[in-house]
C-alpha atoms as a PDB file:
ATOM      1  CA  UNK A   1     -30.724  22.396 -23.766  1.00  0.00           C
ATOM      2  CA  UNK A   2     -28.835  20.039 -22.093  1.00  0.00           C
ATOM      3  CA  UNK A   3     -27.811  21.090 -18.199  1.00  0.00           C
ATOM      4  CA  UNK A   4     -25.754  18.866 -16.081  1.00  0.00           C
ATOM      5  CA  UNK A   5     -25.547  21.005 -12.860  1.00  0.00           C
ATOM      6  CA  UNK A   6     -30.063  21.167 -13.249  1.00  0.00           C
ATOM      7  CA  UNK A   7     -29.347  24.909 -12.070  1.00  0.00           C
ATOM      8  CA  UNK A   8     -31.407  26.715 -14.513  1.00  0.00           C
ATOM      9  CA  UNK A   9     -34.614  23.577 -14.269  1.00  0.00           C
ATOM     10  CA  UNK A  10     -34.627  23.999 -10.525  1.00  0.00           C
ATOM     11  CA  UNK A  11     -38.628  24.284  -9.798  1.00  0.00           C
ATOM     12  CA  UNK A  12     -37.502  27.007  -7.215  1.00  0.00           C
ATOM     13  CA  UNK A  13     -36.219  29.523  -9.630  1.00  0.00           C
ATOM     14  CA  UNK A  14     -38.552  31.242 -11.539  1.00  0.00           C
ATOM     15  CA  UNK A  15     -37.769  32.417 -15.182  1.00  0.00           C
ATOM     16  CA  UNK A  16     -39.040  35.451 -14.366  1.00  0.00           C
ATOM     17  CA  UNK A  17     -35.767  36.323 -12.769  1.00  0.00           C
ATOM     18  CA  UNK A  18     -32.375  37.307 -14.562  1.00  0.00           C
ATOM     19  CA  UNK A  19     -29.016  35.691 -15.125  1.00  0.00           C
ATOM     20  CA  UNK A  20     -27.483  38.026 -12.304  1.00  0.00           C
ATOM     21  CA  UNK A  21     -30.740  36.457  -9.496  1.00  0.00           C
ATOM     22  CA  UNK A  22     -29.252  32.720 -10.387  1.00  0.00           C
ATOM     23  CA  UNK A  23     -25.782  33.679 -10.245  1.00  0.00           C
ATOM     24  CA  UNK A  24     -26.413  35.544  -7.044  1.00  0.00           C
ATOM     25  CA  UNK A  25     -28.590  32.854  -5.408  1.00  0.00           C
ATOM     26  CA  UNK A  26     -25.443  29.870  -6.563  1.00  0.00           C
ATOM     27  CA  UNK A  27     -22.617  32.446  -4.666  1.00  0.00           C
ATOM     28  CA  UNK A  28     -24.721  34.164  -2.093  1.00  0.00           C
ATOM     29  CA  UNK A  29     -20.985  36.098  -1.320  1.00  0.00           C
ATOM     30  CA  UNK A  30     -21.404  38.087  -4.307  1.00  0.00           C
ATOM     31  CA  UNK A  31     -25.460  39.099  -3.562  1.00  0.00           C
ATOM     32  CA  UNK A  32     -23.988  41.169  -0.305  1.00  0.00           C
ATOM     33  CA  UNK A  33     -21.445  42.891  -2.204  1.00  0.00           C
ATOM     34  CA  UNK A  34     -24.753  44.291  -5.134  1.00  0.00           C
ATOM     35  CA  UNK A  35     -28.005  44.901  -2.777  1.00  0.00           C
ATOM     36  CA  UNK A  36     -28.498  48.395  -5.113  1.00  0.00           C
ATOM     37  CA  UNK A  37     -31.994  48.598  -4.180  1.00  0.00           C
ATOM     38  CA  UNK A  38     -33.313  49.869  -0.922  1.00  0.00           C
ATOM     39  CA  UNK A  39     -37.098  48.662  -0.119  1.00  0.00           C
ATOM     40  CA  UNK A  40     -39.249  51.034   1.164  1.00  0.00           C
ATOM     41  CA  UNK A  41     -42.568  50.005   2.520  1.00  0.00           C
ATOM     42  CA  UNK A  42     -45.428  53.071   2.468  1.00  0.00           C
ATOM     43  CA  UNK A  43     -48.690  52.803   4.387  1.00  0.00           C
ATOM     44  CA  UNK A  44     -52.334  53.836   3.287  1.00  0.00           C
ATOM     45  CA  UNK A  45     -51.624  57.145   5.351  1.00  0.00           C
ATOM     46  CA  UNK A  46     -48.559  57.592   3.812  1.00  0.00           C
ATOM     47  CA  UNK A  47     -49.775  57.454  -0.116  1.00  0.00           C
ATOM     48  CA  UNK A  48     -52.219  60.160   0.795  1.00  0.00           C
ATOM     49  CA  UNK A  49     -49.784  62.451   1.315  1.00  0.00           C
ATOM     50  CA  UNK A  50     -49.040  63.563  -1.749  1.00  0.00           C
ATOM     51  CA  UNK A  51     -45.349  64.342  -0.772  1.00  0.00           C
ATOM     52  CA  UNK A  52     -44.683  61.103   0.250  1.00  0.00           C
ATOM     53  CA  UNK A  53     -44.612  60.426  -3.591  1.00  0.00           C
ATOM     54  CA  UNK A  54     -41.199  61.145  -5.155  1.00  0.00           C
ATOM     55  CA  UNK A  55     -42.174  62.556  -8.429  1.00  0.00           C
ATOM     56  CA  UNK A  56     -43.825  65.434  -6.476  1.00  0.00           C
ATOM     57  CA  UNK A  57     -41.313  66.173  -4.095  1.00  0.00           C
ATOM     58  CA  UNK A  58     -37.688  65.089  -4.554  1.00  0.00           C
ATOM     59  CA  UNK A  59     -37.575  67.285  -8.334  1.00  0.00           C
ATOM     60  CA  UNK A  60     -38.836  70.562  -6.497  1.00  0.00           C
ATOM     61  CA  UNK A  61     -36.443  69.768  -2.839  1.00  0.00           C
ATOM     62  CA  UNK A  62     -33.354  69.314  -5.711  1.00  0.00           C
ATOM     63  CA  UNK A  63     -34.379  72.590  -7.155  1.00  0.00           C
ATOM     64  CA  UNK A  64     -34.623  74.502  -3.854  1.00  0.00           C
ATOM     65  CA  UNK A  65     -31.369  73.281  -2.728  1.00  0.00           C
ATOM     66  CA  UNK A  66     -29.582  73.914  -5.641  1.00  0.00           C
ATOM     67  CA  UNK A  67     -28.646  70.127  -6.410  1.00  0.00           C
ATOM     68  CA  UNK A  68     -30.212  69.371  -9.597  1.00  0.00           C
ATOM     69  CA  UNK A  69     -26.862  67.573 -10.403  1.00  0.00           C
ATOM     70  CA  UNK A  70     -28.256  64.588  -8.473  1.00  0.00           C
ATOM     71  CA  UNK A  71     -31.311  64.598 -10.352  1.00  0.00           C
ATOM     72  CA  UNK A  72     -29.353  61.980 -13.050  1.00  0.00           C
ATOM     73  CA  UNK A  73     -28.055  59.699  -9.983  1.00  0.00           C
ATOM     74  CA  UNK A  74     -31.759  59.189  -8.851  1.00  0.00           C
ATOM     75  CA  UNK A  75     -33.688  55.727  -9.600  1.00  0.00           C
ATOM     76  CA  UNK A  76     -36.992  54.645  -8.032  1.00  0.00           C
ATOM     77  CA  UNK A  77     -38.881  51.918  -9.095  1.00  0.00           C
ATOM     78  CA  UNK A  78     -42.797  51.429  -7.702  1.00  0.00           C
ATOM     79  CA  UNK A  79     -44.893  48.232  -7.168  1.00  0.00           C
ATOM     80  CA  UNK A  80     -48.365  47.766  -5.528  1.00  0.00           C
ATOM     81  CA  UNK A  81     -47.784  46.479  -2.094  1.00  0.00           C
ATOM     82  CA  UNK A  82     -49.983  43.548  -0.808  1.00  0.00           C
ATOM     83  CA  UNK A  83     -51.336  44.920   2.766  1.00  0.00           C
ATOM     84  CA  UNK A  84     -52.789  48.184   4.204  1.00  0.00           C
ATOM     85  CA  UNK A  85     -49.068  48.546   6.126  1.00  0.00           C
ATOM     86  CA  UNK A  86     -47.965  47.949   2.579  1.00  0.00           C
ATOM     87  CA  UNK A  87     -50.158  49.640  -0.472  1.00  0.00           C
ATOM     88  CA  UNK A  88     -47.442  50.757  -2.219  1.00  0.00           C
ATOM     89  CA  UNK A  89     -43.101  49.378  -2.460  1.00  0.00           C
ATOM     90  CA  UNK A  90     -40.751  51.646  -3.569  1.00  0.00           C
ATOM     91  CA  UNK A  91     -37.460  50.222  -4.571  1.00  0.00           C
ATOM     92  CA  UNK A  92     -34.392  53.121  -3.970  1.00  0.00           C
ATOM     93  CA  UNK A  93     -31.337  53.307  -5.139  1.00  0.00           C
ATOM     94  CA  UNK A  94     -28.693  54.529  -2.596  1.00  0.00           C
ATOM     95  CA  UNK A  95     -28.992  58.244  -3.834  1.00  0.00           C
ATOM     96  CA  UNK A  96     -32.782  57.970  -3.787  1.00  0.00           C
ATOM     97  CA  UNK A  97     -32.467  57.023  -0.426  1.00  0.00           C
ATOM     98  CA  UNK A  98     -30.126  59.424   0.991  1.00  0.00           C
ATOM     99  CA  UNK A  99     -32.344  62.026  -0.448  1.00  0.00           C
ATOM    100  CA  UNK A 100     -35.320  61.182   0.539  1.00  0.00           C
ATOM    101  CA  UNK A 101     -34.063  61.103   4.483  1.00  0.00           C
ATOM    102  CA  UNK A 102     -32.476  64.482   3.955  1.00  0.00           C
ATOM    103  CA  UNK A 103     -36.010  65.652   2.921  1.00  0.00           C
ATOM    104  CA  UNK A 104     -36.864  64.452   6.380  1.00  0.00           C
ATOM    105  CA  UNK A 105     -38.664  61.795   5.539  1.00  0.00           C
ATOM    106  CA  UNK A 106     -38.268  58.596   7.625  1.00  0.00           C
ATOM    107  CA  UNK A 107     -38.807  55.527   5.280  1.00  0.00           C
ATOM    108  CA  UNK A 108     -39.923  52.400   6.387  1.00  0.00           C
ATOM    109  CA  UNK A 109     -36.600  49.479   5.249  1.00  0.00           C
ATOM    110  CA  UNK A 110     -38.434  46.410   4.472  1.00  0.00           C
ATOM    111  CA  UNK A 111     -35.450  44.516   2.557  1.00  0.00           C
ATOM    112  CA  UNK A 112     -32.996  45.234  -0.136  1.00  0.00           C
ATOM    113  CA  UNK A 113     -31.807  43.389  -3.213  1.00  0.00           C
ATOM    114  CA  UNK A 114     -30.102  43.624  -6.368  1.00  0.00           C
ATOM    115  CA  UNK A 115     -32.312  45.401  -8.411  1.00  0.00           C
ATOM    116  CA  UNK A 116     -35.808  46.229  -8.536  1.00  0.00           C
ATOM    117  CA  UNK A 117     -38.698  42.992  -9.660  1.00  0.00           C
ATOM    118  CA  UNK A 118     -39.475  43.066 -13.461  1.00  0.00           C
ATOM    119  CA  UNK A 119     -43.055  43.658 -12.181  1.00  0.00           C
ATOM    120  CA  UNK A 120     -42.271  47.339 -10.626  1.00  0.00           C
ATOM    121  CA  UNK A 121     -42.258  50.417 -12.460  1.00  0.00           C
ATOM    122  CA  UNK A 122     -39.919  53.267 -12.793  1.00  0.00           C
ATOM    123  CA  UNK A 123     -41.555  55.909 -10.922  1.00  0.00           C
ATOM    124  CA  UNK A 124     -38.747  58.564 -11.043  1.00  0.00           C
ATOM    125  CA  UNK A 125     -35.278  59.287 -12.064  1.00  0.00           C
ATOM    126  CA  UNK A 126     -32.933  57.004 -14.699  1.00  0.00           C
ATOM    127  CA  UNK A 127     -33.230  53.190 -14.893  1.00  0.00           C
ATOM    128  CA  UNK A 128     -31.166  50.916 -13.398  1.00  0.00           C
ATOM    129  CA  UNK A 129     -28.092  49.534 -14.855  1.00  0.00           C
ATOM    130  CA  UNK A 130     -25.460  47.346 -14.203  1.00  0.00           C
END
């Protein structure tokens, strides 16, 4: 395929990455507008909590407060983390986020972006879509 603009062979774009990462790294005004994805950064101590895991603790909090409604709103997306201040990323939508604080918990914002890294996993709630 011919390309006259070399935006798609550019060694600094992997193809790992979608259609919507190029067009938001060419018009970085548009990227500010979609950062869906809050990144939340979860120590050793914290994964030892069991509560500090979604899928065991957001279902039953919806339950108790009678807001199962928001269960369908909910994505979270997992991915191994690379440090012991790190072990395991979660990637929250806004919902996801605004529950888990209401739970009281007190999440660690490492970054956001667009949508979660082809390498994470959906941990809990509906996938992303666009």
């Amino acid at each position: 395929m011919n390309n006259e603009d070399g935006a798609t062979s550019n060694p600094g774009f992997s193809s790992g990455h979608t259609s919507n990462d190029l067009l938001f790294r060419l018009r970085p005004e548009s990227s500010q507008k979609s950062l869906n994805y809050e990144i939340v950064a979860q120590s050793s101590d914290e994964v030892q909590d069991v509560l500090n895991a979604p899928p065991f603790s957001i279902g039953p909090y919806l339950i108790e407060s009678g807001e199962t409604r928001l269960l369908t709103t909910i994505s979270i997306y997992s991915e191994r983390g690379v440090n012991r201040d790190q072990v395991r990323l979660l990637y929250m939508n806004a919902a996801a986020v605004r529950i888990w604080k209401a739970m009281g918990r007190n999440p660690t914002m490492v970054g956001a972006q667009h949508r979660p890294p082809r390498t994470a996993l959906l941990m809990y709630g509906v996938p992303f879509s666009d």
